[in-house]
C-alpha atoms as a PDB file:
ATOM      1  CA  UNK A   1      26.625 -60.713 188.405  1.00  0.00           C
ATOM      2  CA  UNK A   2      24.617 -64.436 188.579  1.00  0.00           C
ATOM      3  CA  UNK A   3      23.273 -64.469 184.842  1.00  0.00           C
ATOM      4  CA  UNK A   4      20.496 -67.449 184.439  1.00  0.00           C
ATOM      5  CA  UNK A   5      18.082 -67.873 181.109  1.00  0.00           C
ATOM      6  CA  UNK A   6      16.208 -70.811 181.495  1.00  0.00           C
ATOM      7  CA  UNK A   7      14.362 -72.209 178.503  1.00  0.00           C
ATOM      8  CA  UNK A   8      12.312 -75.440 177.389  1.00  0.00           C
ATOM      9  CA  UNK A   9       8.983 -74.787 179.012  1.00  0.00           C
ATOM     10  CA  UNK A  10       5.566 -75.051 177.013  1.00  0.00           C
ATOM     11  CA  UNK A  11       1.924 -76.971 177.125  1.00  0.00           C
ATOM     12  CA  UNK A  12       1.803 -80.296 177.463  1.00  0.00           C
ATOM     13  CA  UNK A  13      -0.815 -82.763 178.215  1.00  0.00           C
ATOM     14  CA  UNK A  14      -0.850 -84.840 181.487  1.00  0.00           C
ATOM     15  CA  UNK A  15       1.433 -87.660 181.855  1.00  0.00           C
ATOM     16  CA  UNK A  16       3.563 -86.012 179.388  1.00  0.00           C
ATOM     17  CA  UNK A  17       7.164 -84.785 179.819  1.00  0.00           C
ATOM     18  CA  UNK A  18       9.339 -81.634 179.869  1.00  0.00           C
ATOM     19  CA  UNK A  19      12.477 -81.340 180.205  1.00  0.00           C
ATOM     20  CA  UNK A  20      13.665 -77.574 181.149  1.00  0.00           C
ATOM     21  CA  UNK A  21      17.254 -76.090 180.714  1.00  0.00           C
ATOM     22  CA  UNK A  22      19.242 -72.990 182.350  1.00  0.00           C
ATOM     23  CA  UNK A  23      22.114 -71.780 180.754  1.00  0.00           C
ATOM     24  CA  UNK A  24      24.564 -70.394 183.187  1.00  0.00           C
ATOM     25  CA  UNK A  25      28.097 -68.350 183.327  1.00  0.00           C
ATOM     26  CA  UNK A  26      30.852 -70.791 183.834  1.00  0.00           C
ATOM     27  CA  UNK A  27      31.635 -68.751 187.023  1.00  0.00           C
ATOM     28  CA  UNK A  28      28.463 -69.353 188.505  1.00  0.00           C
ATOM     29  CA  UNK A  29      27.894 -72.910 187.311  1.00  0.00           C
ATOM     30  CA  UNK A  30      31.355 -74.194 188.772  1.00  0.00           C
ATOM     31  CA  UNK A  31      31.071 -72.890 191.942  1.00  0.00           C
ATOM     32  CA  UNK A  32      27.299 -72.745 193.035  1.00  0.00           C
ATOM     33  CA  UNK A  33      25.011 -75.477 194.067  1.00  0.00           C
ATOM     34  CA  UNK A  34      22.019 -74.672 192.262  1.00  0.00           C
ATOM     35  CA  UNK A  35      18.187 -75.458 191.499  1.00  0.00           C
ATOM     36  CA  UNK A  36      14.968 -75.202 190.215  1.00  0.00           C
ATOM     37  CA  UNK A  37      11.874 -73.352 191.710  1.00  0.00           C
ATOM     38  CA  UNK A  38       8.331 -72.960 190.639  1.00  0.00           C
ATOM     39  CA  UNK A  39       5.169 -70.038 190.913  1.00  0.00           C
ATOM     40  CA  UNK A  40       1.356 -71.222 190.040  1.00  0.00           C
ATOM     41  CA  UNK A  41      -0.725 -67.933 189.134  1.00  0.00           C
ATOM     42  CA  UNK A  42      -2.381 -67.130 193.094  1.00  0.00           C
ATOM     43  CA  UNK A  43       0.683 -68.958 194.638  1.00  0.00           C
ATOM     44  CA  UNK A  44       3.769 -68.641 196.331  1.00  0.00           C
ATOM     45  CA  UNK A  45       7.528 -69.409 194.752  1.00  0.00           C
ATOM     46  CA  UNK A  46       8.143 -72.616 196.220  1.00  0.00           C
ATOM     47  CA  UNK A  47      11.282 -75.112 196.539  1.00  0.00           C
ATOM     48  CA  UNK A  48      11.154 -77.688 193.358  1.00  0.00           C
ATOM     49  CA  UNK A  49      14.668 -79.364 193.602  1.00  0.00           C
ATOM     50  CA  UNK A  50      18.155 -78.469 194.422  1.00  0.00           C
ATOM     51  CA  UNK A  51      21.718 -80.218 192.618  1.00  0.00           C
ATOM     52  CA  UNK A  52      25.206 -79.576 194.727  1.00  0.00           C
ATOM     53  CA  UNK A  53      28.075 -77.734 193.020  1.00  0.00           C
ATOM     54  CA  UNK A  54      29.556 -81.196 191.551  1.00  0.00           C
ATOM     55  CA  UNK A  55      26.188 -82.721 190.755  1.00  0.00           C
ATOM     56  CA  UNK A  56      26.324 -85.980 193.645  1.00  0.00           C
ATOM     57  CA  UNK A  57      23.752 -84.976 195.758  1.00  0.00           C
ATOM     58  CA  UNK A  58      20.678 -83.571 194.783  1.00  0.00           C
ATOM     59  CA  UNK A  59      17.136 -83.528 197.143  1.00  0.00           C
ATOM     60  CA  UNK A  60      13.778 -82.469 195.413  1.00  0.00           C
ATOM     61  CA  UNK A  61      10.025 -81.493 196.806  1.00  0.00           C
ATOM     62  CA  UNK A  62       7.400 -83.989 198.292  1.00  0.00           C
ATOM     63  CA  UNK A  63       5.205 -83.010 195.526  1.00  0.00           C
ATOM     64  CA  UNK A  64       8.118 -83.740 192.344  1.00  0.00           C
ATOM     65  CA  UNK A  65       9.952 -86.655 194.320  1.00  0.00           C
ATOM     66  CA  UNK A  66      10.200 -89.623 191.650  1.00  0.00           C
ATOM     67  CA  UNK A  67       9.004 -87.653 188.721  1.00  0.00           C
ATOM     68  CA  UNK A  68      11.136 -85.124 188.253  1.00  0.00           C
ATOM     69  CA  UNK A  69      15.245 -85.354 187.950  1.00  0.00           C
ATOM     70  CA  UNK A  70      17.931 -81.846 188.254  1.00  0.00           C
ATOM     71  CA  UNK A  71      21.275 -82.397 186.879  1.00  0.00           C
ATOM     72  CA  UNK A  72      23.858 -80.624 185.377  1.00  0.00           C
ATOM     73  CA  UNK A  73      26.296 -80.419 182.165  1.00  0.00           C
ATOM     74  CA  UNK A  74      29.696 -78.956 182.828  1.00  0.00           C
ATOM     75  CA  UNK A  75      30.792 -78.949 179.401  1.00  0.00           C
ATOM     76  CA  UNK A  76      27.349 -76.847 178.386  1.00  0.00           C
ATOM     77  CA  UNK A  77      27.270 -75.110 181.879  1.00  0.00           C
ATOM     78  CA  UNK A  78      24.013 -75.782 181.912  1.00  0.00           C
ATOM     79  CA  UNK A  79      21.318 -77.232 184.568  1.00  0.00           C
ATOM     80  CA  UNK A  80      18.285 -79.615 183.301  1.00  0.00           C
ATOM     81  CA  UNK A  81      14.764 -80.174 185.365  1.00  0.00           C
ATOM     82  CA  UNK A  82      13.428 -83.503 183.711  1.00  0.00           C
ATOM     83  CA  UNK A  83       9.912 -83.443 184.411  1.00  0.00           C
ATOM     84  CA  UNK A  84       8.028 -86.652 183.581  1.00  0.00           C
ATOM     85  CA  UNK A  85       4.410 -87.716 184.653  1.00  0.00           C
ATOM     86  CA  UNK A  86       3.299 -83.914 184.704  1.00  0.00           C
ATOM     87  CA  UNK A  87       0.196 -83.236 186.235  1.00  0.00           C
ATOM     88  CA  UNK A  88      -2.596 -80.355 185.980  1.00  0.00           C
ATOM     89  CA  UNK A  89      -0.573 -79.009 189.522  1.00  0.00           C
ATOM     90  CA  UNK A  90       2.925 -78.697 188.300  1.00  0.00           C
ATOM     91  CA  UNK A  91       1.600 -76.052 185.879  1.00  0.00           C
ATOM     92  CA  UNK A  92       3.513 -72.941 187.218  1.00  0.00           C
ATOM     93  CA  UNK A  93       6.532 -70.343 185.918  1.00  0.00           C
ATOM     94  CA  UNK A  94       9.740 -72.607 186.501  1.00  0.00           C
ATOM     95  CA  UNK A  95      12.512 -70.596 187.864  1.00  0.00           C
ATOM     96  CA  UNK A  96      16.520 -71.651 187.692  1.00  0.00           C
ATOM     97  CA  UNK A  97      18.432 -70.632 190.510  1.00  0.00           C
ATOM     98  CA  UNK A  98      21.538 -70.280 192.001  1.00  0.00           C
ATOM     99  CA  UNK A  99      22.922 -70.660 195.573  1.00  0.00           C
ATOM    100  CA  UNK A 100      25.702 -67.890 197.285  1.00  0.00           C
ATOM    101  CA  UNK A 101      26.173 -69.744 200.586  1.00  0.00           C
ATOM    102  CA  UNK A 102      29.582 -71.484 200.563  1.00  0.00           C
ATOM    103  CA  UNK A 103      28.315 -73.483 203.324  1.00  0.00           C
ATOM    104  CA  UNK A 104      25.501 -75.103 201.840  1.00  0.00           C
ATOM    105  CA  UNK A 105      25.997 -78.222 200.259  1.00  0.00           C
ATOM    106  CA  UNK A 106      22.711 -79.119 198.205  1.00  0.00           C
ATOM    107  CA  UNK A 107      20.030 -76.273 198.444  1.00  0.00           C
ATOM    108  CA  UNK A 108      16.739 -77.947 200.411  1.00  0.00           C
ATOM    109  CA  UNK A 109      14.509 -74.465 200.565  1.00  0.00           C
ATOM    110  CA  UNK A 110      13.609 -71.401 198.875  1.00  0.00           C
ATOM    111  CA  UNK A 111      15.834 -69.608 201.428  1.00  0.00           C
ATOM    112  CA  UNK A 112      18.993 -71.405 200.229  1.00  0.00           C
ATOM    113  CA  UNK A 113      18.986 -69.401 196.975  1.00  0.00           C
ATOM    114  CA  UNK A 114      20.168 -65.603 196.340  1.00  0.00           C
ATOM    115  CA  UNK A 115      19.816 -65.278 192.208  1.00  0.00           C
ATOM    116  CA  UNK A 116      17.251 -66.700 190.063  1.00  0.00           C
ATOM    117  CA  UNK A 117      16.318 -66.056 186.293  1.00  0.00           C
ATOM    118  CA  UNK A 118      13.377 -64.602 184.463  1.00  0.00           C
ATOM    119  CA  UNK A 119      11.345 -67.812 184.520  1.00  0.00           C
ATOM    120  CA  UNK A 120       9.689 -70.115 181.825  1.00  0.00           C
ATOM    121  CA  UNK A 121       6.023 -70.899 181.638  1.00  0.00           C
ATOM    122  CA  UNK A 122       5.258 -74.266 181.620  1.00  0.00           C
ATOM    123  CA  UNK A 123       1.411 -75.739 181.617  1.00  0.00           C
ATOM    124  CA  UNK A 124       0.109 -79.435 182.226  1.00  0.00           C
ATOM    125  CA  UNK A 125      -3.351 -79.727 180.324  1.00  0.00           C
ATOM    126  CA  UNK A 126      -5.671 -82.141 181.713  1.00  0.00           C
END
């Protein structure tokens, strides 16, 4: 069973950063490519960025790309999310997931993922 807490979310003003964390089981952090996802209230989950099971190739969202950075700590078997530049829009529940498909390499969609955790609230004041 995938277990996934993330943690590190909270308010912070625009421009500001975050960085988020998931804490993973070792089984499921060696062997899955995994990622971050994201719900705003009224929204749908959508695709934030994605890190491959050895951490070389990673592919993010048009609306993160070159403000936020995934990667990945094998000795803490934990994935990061830093977020820098936030704006008003990234406010959302952030959402660490975890990939079952052997045959993906680096997760690109929503669709690439089959576990994800319990979520932490993060908010971008203006």
């Amino acid at each position: 069973q995938v277990h996934l807490v993330e943690s590190g979310g909270g308010l912070v003003q625009a421009g500001g950063s975050l960085r988020l964390s998931c804490a993973a089981s070792a089984r499921t952090f060696m062997n899955s490519p995994m990622g971050w996802l994201r719900q705003a209230p009224g929204k749908e989950r959508e695709f934030v960025a994605g890190i491959s099971w050895n951490g070389y190739s990673t592919y993010y969202g048009d609306s993160v790309k070159g403000r936020f950075t995934i990667s990945r700590d094998y000795a803490e078997n934990t994935l990061y999310l830093q977020m820098n530049d936030l704006k008003p829009e990234d406010t959302a529940v952030y959402y660490c997931a975890a990939c079952a498909d052997t045959s993906v390499i680096v997760p690109v969609s929503l669709g690439d993922f089959a576990s994800w955790g319990q979520g932490t609230q993060v908010t971008v004041s203006s």
